[in-house]
PDB file of N, CA and C in Angstrom:
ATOM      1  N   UNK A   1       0.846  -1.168   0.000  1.00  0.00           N
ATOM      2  CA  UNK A   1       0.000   0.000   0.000  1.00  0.00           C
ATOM      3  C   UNK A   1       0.893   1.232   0.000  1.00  0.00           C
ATOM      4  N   UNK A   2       0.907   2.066  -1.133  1.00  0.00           N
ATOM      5  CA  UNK A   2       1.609   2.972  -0.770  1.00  0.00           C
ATOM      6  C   UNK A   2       0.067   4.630  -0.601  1.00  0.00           C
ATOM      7  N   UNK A   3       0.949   5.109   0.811  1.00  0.00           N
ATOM      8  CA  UNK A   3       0.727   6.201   1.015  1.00  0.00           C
ATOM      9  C   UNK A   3       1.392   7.813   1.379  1.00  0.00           C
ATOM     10  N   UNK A   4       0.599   8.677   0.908  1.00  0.00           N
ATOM     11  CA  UNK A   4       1.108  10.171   0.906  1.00  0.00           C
ATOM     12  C   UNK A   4       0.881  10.546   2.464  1.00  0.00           C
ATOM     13  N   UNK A   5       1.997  10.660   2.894  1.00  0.00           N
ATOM     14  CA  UNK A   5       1.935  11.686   4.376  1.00  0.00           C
ATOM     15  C   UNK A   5       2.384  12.592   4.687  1.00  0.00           C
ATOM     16  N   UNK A   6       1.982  13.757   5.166  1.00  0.00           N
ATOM     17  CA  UNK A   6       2.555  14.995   5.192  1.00  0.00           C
ATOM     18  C   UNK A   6       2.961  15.630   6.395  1.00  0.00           C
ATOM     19  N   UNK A   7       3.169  14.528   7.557  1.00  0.00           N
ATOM     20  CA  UNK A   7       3.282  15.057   9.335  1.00  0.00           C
ATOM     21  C   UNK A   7       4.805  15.596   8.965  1.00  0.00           C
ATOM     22  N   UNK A   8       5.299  16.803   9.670  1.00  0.00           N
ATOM     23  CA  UNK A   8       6.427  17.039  10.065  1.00  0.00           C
ATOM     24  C   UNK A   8       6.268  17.705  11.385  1.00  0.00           C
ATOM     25  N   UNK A   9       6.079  16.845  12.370  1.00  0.00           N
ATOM     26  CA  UNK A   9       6.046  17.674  13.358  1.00  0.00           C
ATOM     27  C   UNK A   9       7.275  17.687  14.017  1.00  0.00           C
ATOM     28  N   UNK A  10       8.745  17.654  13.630  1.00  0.00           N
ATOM     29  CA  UNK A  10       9.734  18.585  14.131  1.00  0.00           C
ATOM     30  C   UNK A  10       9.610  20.133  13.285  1.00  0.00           C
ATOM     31  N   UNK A  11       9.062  20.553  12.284  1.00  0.00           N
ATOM     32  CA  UNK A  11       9.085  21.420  12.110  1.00  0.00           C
ATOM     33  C   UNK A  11       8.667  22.610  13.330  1.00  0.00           C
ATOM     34  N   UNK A  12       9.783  24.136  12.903  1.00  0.00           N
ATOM     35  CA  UNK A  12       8.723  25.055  13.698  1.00  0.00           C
ATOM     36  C   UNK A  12       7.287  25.218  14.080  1.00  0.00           C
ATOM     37  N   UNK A  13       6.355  25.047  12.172  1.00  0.00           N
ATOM     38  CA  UNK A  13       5.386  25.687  12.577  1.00  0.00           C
ATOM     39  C   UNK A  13       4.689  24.415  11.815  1.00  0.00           C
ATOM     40  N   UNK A  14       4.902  23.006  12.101  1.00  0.00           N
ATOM     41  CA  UNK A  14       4.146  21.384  12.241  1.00  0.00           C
ATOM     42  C   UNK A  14       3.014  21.826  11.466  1.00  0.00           C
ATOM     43  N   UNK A  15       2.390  21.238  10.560  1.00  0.00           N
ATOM     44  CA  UNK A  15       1.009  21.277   9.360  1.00  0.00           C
ATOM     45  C   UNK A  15      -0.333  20.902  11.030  1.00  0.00           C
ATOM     46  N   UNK A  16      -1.319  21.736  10.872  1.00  0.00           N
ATOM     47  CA  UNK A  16      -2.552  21.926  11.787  1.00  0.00           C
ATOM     48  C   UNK A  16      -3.024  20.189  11.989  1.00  0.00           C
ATOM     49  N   UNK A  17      -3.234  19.646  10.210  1.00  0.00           N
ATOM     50  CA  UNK A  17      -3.477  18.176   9.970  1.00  0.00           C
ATOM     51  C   UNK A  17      -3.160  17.885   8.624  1.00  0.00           C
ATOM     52  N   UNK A  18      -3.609  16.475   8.801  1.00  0.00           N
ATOM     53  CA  UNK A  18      -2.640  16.059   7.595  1.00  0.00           C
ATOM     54  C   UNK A  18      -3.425  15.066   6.857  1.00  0.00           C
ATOM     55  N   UNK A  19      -3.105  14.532   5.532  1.00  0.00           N
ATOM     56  CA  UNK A  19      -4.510  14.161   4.562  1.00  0.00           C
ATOM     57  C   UNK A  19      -3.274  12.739   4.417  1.00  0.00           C
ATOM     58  N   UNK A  20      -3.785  11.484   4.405  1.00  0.00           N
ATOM     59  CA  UNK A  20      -3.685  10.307   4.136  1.00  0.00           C
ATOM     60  C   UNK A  20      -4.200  10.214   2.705  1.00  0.00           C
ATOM     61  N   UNK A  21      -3.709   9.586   1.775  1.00  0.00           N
ATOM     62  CA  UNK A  21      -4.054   9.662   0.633  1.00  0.00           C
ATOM     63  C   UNK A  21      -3.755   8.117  -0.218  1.00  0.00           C
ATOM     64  N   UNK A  22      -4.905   7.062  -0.313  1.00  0.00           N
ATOM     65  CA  UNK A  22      -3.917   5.680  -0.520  1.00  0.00           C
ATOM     66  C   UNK A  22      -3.744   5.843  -1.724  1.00  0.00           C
ATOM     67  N   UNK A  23      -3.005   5.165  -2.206  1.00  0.00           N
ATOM     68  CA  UNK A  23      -2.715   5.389  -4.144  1.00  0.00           C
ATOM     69  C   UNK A  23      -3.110   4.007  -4.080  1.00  0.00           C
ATOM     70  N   UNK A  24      -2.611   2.950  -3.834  1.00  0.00           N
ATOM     71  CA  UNK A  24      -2.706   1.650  -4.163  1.00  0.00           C
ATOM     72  C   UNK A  24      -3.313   1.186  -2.963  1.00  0.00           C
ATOM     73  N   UNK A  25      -4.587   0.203  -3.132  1.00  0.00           N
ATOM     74  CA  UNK A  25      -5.376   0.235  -1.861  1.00  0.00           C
ATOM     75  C   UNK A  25      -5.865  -1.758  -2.237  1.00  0.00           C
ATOM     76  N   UNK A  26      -5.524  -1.861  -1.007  1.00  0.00           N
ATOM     77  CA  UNK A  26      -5.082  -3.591  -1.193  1.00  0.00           C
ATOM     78  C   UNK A  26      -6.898  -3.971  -1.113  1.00  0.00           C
ATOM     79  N   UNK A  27      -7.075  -5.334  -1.119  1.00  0.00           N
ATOM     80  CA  UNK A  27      -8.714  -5.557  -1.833  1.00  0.00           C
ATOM     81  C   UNK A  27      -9.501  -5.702   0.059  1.00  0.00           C
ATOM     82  N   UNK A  28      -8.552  -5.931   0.911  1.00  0.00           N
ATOM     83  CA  UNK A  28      -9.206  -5.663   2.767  1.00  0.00           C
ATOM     84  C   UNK A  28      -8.183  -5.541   2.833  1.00  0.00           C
ATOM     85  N   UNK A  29      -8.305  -4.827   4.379  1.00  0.00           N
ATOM     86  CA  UNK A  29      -7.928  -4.314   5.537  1.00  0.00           C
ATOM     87  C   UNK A  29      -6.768  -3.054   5.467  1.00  0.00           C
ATOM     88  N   UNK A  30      -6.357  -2.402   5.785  1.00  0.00           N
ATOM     89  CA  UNK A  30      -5.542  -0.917   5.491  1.00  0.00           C
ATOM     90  C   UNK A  30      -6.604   0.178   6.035  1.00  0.00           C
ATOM     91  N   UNK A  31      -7.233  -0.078   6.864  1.00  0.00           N
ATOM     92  CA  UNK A  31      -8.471   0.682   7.106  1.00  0.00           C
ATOM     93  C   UNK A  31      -7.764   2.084   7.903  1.00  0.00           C
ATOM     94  N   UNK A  32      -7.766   2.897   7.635  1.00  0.00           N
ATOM     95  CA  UNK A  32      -7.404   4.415   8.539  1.00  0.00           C
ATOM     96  C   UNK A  32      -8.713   4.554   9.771  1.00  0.00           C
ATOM     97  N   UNK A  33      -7.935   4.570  10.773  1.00  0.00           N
ATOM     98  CA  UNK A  33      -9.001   5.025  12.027  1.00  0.00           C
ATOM     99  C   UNK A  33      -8.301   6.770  12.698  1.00  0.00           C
ATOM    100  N   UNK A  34      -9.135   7.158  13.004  1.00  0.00           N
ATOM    101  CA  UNK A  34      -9.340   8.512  13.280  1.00  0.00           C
ATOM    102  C   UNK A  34      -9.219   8.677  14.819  1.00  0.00           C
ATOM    103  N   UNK A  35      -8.968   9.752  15.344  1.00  0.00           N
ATOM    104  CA  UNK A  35      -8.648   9.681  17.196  1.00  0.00           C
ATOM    105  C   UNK A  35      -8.774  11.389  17.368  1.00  0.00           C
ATOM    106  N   UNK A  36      -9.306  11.604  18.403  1.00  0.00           N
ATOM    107  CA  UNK A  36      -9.148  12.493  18.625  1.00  0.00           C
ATOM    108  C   UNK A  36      -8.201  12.691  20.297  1.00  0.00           C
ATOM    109  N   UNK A  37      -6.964  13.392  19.942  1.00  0.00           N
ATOM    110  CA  UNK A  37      -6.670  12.739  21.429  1.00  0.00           C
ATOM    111  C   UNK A  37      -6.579  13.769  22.365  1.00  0.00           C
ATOM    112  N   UNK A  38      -7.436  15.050  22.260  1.00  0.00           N
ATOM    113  CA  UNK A  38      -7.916  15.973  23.324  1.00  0.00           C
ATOM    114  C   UNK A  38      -8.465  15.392  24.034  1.00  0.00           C
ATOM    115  N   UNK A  39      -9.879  14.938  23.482  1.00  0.00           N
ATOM    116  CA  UNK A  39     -10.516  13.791  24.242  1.00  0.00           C
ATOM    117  C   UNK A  39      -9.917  12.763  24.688  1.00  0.00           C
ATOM    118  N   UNK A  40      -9.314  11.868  24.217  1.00  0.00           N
ATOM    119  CA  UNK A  40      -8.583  11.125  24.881  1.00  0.00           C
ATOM    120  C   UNK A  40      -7.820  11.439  26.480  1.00  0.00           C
ATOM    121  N   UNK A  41      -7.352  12.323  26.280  1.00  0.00           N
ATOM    122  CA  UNK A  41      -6.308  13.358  27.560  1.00  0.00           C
ATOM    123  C   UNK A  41      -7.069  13.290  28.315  1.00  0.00           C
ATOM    124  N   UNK A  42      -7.747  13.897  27.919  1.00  0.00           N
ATOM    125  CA  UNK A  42      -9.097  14.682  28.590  1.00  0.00           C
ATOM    126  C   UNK A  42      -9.759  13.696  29.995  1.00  0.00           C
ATOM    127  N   UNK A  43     -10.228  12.460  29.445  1.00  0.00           N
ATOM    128  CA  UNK A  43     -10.693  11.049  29.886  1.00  0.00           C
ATOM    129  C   UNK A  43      -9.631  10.655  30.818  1.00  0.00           C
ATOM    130  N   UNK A  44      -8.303  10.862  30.813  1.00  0.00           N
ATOM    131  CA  UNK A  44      -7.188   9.888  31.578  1.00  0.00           C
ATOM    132  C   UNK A  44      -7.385  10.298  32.926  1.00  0.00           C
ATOM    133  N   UNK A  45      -7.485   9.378  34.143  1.00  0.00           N
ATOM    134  CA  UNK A  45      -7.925   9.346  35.703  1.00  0.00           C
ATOM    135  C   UNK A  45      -6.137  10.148  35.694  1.00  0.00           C
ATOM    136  N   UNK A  46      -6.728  10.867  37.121  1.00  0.00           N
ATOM    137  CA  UNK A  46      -5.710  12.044  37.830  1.00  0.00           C
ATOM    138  C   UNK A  46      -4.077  11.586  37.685  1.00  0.00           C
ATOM    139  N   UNK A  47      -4.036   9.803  38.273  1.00  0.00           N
ATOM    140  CA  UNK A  47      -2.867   9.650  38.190  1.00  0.00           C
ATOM    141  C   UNK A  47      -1.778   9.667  37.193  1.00  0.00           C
ATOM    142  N   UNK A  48      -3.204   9.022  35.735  1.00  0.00           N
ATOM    143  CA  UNK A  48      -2.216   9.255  34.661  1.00  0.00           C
ATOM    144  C   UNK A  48      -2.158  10.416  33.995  1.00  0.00           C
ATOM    145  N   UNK A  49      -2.973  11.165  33.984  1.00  0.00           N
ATOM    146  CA  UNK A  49      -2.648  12.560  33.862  1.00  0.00           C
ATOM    147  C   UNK A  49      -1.232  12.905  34.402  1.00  0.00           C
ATOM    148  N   UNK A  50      -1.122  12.828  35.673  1.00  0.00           N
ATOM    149  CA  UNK A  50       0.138  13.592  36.084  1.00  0.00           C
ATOM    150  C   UNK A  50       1.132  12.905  35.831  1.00  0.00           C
ATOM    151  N   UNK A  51       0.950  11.474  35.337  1.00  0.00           N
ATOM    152  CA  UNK A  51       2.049  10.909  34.321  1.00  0.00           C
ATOM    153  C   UNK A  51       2.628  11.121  33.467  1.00  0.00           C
ATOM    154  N   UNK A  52       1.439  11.191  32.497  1.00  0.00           N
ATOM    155  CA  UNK A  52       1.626  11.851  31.083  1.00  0.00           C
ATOM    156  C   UNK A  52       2.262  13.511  31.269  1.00  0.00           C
ATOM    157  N   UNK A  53       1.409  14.120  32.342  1.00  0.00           N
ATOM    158  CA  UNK A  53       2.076  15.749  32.013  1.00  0.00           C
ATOM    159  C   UNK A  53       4.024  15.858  32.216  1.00  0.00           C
ATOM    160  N   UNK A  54       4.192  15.220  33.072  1.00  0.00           N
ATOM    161  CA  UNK A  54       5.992  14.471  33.305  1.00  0.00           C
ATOM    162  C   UNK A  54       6.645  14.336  32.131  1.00  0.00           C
ATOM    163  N   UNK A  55       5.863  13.573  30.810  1.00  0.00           N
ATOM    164  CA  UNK A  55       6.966  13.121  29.413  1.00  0.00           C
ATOM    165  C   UNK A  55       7.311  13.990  28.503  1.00  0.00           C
ATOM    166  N   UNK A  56       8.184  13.758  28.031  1.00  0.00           N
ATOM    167  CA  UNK A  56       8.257  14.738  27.103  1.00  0.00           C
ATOM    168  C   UNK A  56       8.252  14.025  25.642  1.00  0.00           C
ATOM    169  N   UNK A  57       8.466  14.739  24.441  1.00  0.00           N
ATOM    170  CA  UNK A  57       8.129  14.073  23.230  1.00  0.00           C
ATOM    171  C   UNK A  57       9.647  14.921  22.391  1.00  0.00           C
ATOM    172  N   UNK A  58      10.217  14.151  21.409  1.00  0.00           N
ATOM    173  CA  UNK A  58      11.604  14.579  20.831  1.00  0.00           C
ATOM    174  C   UNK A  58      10.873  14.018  19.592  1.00  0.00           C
ATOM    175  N   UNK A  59      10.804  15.565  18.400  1.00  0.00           N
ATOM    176  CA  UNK A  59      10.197  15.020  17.065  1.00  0.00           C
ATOM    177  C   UNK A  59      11.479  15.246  16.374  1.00  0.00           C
ATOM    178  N   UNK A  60      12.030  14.041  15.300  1.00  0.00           N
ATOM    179  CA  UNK A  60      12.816  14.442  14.771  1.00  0.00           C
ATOM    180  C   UNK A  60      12.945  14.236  12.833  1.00  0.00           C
ATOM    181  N   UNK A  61      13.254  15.115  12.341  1.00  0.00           N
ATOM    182  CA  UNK A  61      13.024  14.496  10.744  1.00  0.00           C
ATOM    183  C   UNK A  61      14.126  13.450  10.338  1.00  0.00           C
ATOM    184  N   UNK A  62      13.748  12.335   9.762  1.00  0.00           N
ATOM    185  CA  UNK A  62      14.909  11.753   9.290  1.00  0.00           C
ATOM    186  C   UNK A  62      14.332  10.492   8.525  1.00  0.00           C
ATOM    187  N   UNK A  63      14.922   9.610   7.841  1.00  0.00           N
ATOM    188  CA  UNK A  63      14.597   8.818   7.219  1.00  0.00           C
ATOM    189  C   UNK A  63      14.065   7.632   8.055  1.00  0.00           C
ATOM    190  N   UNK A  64      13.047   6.991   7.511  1.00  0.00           N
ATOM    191  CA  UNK A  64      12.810   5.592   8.484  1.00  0.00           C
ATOM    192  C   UNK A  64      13.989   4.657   8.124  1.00  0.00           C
ATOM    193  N   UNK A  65      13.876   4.288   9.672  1.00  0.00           N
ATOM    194  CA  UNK A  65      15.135   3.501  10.080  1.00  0.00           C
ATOM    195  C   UNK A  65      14.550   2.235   9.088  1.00  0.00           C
ATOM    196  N   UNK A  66      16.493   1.945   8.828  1.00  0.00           N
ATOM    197  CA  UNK A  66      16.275   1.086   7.299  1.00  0.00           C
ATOM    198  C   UNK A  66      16.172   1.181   5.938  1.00  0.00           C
ATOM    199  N   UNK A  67      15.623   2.765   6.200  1.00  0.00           N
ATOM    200  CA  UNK A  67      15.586   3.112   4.515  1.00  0.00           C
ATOM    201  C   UNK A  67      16.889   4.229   4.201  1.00  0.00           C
ATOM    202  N   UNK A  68      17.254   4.235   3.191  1.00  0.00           N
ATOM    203  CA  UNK A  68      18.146   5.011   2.738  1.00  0.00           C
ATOM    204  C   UNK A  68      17.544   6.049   1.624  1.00  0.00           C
ATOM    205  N   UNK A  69      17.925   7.113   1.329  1.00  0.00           N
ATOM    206  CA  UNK A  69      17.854   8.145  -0.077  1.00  0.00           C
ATOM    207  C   UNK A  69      18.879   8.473  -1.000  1.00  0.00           C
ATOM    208  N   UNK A  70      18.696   8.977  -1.423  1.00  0.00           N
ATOM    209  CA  UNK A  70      20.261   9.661  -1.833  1.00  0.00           C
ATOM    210  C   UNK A  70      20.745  10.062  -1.813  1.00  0.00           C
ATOM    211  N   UNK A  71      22.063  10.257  -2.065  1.00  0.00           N
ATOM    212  CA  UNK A  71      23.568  11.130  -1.379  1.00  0.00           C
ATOM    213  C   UNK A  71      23.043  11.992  -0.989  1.00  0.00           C
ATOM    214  N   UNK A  72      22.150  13.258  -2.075  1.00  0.00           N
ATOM    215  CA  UNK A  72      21.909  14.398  -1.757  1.00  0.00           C
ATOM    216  C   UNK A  72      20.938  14.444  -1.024  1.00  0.00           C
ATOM    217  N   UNK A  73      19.508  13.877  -0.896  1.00  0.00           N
ATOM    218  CA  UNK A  73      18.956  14.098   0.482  1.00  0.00           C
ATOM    219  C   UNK A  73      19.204  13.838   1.680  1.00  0.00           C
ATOM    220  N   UNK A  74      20.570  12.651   2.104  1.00  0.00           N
ATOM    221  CA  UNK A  74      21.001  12.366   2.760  1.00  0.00           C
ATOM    222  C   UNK A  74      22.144  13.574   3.475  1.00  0.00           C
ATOM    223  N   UNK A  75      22.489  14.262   2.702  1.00  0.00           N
ATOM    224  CA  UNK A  75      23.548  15.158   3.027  1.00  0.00           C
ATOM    225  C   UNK A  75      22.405  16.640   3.203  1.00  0.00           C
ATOM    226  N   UNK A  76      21.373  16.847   2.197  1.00  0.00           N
ATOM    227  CA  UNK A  76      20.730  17.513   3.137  1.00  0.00           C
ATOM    228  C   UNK A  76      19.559  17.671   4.395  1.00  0.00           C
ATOM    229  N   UNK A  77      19.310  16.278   4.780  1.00  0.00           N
ATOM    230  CA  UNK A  77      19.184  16.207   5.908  1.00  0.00           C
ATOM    231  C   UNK A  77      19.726  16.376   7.068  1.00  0.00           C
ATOM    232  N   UNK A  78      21.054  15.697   6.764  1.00  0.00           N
ATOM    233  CA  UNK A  78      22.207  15.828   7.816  1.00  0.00           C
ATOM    234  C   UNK A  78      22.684  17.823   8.433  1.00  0.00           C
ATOM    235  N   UNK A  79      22.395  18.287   7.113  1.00  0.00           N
ATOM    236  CA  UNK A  79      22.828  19.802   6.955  1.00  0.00           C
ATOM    237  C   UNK A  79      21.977  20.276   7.281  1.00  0.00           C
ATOM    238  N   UNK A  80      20.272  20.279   7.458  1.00  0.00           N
ATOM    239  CA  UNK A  80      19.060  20.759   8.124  1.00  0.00           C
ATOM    240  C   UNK A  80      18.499  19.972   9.153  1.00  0.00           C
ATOM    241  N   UNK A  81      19.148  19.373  10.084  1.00  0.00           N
ATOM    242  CA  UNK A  81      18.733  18.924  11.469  1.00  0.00           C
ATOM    243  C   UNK A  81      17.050  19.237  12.004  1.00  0.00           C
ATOM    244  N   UNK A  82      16.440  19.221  11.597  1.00  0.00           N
ATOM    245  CA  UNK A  82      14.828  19.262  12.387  1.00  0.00           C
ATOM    246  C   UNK A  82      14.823  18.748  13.466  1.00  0.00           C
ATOM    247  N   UNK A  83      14.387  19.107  14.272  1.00  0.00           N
ATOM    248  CA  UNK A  83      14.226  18.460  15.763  1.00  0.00           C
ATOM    249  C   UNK A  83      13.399  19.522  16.866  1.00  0.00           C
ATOM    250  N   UNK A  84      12.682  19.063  17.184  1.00  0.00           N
ATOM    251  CA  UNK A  84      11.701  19.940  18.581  1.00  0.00           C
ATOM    252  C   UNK A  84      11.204  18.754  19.692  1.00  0.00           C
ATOM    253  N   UNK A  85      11.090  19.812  20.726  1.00  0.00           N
ATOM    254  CA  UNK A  85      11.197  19.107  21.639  1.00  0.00           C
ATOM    255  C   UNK A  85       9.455  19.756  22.762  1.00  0.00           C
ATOM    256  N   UNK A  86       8.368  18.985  22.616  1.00  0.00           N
ATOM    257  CA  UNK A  86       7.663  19.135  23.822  1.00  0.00           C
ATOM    258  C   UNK A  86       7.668  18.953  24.965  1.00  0.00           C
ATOM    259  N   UNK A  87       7.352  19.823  25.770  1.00  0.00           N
ATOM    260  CA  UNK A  87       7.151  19.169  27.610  1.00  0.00           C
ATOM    261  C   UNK A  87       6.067  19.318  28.294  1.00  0.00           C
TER     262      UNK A  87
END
C-alpha cells in the first residue's frame, strides 16, 4: 500500500493536519481510524494525567530507520537537522 503523508512535526510551525491519501489500496484491511486525542487526555484518571504531564516528546526528521535516499537528500538532511522538543 503505498501512502502520501505529510506530518512534520519537528518542524517550527508542524502542518494543523494532515490528509492520508492511498494510491494503491489492497482488496481488505488498510483501514485508517481517526482519534481524537484531546478527548482522549481529557478522559485519563488524575494519576495518569500527572504521568503523562511528566513526558516529554523529541520530534525528529529523518529517514525511516532502514531506509536510505540519496547522497543528496542524505547530506541535506544531515545539513538541516529538524528536531523539537515538547514538555
Amino acid at each position: 500500500m503505498d501512502w502520501l503523508d505529510t506530518d512534520v512535526t519537528a518542524a517550527v510551525n508542524p502542518p494543523y493536519a494532515s490528509i492520508l491519501r492511498g494510491v494503491t489500496i489492497p482488496p481488505y484491511g488498510g483501514d485508517t481510524q481517526w482519534t481524537n486525542l484531546v478527548v482522549a487526555y481529557d478522559k485519563l484518571s488524575v494519576p495518569l494525567h500527572a504521568f503523562v504531564d511528566g513526558l516529554r516528546g523529541v520530534h525528529r526528521f529523518a529517514p525511516l530507520q532502514g531506509a536510505s535516499g540519496t547522497q543528496s537528500f542524505s547530506q541535506a538532511v544531515d545539513a538541516n537537522t529538524l528536531v523539537s522538543e515538547d514538555r
